[in-house]
C-alpha atoms as a PDB file:
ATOM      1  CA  UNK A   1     132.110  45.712  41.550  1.00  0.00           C
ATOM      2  CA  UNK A   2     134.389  48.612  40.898  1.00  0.00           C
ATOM      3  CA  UNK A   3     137.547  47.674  38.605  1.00  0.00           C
ATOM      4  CA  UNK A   4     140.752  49.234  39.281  1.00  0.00           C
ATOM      5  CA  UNK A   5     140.570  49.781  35.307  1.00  0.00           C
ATOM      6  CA  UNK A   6     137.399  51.427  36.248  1.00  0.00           C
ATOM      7  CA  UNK A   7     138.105  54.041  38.362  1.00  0.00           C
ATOM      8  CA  UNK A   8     141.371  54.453  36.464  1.00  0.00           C
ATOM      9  CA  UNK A   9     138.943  55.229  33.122  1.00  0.00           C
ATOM     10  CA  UNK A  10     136.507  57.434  35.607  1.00  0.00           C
ATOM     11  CA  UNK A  11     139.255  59.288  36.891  1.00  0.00           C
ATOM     12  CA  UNK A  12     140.979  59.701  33.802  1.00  0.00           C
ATOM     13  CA  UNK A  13     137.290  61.097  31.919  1.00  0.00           C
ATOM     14  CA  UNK A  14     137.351  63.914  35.010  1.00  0.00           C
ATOM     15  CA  UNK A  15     140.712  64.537  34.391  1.00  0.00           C
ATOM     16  CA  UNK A  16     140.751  65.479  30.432  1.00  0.00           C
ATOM     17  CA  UNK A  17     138.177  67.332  31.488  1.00  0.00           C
ATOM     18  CA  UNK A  18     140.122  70.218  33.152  1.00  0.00           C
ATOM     19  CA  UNK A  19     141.378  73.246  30.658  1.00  0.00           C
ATOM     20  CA  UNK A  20     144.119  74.733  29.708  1.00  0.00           C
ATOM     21  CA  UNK A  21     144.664  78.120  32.050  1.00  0.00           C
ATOM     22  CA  UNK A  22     146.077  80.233  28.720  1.00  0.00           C
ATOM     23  CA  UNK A  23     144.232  78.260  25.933  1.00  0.00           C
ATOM     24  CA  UNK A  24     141.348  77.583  27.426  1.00  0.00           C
ATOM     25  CA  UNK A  25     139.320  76.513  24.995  1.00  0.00           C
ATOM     26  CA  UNK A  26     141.637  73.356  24.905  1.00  0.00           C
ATOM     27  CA  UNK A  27     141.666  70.848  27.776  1.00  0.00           C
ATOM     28  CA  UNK A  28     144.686  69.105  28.934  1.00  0.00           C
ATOM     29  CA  UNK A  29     143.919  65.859  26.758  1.00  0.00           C
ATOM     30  CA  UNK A  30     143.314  67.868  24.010  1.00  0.00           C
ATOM     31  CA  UNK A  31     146.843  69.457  24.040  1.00  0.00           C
ATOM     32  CA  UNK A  32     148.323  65.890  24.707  1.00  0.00           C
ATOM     33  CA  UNK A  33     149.567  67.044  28.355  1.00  0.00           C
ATOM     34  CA  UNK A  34     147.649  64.751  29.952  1.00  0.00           C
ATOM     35  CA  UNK A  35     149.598  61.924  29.963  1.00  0.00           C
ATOM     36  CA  UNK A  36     148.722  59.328  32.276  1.00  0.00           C
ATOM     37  CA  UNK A  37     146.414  58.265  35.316  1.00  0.00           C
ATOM     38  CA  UNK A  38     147.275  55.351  37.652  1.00  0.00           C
ATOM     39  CA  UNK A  39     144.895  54.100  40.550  1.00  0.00           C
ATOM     40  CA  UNK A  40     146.523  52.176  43.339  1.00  0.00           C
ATOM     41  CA  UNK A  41     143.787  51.684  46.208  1.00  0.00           C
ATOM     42  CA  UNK A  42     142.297  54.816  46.714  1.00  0.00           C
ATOM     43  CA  UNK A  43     145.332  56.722  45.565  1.00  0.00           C
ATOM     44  CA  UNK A  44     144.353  58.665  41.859  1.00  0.00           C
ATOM     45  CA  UNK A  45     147.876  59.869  40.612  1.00  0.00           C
ATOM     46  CA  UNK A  46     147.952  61.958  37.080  1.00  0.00           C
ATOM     47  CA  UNK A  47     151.187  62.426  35.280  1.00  0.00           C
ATOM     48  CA  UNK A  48     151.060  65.782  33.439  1.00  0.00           C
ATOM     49  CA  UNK A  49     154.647  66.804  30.952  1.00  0.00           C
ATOM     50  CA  UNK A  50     154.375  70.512  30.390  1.00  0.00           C
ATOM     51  CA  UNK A  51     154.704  72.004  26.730  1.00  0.00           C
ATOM     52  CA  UNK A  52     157.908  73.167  27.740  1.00  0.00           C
ATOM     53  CA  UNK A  53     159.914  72.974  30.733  1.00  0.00           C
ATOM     54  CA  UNK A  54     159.493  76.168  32.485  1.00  0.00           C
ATOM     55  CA  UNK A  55     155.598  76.741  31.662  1.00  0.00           C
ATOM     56  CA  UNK A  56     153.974  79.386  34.001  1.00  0.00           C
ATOM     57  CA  UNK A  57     150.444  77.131  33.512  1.00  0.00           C
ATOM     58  CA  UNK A  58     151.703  74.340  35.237  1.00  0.00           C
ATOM     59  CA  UNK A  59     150.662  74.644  38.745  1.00  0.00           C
ATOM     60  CA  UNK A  60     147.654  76.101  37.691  1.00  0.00           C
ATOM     61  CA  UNK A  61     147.005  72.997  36.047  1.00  0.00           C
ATOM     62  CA  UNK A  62     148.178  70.900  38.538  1.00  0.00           C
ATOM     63  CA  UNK A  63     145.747  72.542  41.069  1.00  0.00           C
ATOM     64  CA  UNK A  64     142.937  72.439  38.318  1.00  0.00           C
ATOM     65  CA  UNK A  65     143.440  68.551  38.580  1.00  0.00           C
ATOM     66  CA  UNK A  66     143.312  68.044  41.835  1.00  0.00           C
ATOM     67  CA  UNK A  67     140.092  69.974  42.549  1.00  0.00           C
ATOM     68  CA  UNK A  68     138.186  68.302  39.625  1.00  0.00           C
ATOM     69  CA  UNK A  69     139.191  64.990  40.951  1.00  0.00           C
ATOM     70  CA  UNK A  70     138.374  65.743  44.376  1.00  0.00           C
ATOM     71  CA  UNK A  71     135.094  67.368  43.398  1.00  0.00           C
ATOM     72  CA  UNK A  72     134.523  63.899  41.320  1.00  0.00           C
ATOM     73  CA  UNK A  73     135.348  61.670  44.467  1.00  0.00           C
ATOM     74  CA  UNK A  74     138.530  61.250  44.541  1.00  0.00           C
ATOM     75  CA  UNK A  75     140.183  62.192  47.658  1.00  0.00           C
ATOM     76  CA  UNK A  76     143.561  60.937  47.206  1.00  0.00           C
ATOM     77  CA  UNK A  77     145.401  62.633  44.120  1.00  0.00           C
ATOM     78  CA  UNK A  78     148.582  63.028  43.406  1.00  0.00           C
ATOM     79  CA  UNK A  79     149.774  64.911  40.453  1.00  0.00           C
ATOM     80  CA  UNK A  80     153.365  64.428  39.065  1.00  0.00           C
ATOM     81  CA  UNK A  81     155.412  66.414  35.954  1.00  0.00           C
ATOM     82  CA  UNK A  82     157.642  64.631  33.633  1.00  0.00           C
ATOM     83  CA  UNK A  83     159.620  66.694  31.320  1.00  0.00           C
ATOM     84  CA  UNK A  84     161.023  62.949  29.527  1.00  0.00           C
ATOM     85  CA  UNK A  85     159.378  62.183  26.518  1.00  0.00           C
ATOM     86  CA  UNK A  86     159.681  65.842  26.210  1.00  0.00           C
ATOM     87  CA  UNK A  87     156.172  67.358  24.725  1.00  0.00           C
ATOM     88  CA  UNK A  88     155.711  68.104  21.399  1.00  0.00           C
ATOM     89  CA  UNK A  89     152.649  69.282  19.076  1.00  0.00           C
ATOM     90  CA  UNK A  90     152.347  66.133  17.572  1.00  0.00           C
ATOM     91  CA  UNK A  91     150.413  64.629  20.909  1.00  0.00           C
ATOM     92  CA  UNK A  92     147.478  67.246  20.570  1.00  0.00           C
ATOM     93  CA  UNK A  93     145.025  65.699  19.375  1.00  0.00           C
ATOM     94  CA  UNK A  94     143.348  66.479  16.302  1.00  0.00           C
ATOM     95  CA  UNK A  95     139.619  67.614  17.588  1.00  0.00           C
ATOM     96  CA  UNK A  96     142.034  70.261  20.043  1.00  0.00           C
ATOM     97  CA  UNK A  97     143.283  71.306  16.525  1.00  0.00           C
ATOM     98  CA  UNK A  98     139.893  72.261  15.467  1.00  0.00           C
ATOM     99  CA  UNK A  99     139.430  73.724  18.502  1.00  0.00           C
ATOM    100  CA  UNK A 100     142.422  76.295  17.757  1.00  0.00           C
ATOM    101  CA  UNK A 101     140.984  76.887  14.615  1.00  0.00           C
ATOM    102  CA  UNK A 102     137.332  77.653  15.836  1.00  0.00           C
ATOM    103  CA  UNK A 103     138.960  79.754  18.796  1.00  0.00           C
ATOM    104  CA  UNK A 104     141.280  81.760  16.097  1.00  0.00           C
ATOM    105  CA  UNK A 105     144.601  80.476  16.803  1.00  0.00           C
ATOM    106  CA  UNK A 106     146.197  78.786  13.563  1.00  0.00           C
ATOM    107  CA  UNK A 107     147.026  75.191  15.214  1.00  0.00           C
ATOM    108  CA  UNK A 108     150.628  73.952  14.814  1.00  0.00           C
ATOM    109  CA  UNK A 109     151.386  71.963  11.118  1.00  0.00           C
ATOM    110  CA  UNK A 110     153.116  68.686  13.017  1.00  0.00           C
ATOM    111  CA  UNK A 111     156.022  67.168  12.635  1.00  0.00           C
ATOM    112  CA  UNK A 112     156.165  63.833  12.493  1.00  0.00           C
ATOM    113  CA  UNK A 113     155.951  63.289   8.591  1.00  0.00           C
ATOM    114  CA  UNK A 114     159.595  64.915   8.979  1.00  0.00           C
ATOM    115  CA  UNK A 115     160.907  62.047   9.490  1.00  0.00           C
ATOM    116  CA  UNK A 116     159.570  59.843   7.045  1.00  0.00           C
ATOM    117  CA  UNK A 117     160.544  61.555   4.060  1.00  0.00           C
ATOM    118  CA  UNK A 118     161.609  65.208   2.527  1.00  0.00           C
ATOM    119  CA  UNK A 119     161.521  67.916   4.376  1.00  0.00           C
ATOM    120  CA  UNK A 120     158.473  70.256   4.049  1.00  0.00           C
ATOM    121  CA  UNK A 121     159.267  73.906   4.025  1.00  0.00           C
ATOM    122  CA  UNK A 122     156.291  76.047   5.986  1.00  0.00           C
ATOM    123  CA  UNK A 123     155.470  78.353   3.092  1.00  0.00           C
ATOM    124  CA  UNK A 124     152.941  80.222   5.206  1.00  0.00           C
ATOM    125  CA  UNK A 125     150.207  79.684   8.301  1.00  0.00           C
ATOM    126  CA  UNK A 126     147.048  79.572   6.670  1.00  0.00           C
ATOM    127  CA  UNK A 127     144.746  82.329   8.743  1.00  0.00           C
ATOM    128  CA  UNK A 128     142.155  80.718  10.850  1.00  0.00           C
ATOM    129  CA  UNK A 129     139.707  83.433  10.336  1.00  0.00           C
ATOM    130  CA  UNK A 130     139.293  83.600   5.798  1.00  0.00           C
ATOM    131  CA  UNK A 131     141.470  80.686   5.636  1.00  0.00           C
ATOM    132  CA  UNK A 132     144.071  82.971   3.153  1.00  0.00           C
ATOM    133  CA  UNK A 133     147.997  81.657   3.302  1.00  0.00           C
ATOM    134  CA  UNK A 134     148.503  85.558   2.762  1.00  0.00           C
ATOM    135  CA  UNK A 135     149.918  85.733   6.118  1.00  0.00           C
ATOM    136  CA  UNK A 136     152.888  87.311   7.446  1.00  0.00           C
ATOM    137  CA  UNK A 137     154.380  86.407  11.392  1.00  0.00           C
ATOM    138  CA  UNK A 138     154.902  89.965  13.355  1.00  0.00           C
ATOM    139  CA  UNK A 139     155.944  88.762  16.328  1.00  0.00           C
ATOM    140  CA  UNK A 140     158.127  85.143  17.043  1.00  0.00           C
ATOM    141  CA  UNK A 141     156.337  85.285  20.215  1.00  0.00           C
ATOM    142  CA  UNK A 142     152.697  86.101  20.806  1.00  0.00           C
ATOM    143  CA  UNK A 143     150.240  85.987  23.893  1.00  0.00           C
ATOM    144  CA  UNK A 144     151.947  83.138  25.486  1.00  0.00           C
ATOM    145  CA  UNK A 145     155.584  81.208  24.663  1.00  0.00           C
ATOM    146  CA  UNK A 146     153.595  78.755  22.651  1.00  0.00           C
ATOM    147  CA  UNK A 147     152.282  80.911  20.177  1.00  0.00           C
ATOM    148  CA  UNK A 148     153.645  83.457  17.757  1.00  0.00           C
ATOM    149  CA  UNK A 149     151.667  86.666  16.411  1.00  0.00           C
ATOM    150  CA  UNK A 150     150.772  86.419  12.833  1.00  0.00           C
ATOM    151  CA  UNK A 151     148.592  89.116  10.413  1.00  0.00           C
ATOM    152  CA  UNK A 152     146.458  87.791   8.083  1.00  0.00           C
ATOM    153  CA  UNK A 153     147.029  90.648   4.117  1.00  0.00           C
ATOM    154  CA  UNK A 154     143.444  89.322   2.880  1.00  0.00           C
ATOM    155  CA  UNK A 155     141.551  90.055   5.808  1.00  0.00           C
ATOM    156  CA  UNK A 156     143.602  92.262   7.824  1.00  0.00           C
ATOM    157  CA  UNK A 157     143.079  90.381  11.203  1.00  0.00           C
ATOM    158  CA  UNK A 158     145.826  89.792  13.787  1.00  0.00           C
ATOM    159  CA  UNK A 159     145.766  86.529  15.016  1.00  0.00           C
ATOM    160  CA  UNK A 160     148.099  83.557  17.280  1.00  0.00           C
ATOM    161  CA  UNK A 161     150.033  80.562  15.552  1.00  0.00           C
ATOM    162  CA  UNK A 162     150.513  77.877  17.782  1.00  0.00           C
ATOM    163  CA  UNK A 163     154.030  77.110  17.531  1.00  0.00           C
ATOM    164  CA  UNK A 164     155.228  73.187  16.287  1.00  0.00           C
ATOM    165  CA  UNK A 165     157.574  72.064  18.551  1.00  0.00           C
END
């Protein structure tokens, strides 16, 4: 017999599958905006909180959910946005981190150990490519809101910072 916790699992598994439209090599669990998946008789709905408010990815997203679902037999699907919690980089998780890294984008430092204690002061983003902290940020704002454009001195290769929010 099929659980309710069972298709709520199943239809959670398809939807951490779908990918982030400007980061793709992330998926939408992996940046933490997948944030939760009900099942209520046939109905599938996924609760999605953008990584800011007015994020261009988000219907594509949205859309990207509902046609993985539907494609993995769910017919019913309903996806909502929350913007309360608001999203932060401390809910990607830490295998999307290493996916940032591997991709070339210098993942975000966190900042939950801000709380607990003194503050740390970002000396420098160390570059994904040689791994030097020789870096210096050219642009606050890089190929999307969530990232800003960095130069590595040792190796001489552009490359994105994703921003801690």
């Amino acid at each position: 017999m099929v659980t309710t916790a069972t298709r709520r699992e199943a239809a959670w598994a398809v939807a951490a599958t779908v990918t982030d439209p400007e980061v793709p090599v992330l998926t939408i669990e992996d940046l933490g905006v997948l944030r939760d998946v009900t099942v209520d008789g046939e109905r599938v709905t996924v609760t999605l909180t953008p990584t800011y408010s007015g994020c261009p990815a988000l219907d594509a997203m949205r859309d990207d959910v509902i046609l993985a679902l539907t494609a993995g037999g769910f017919d019913d699907v309903e996806v909502r946005t929350t913007l309360s919690p608001a999203w932060t980089t401390d809910w990607m998780t830490d295998a999307g981190k290493r996916k940032l890294t591997e991709f070339g984008i210098a993942p975000p430092s966190g900042r939950a150990a801000l709380a607990q204690g003194p503050i740390r002061l970002r000396l420098a983003v160390k570059c994904p490519r040689c791994g030097s902290i020789d870096t210096r940020e050219v642009s606050r704002f890089g190929s999307t809101s969530c990232k800003a454009l960095y130069e590595c001195r040792a190796c001489l290769e552009p490359f994105d910072h994703f921003k801690a929010i």
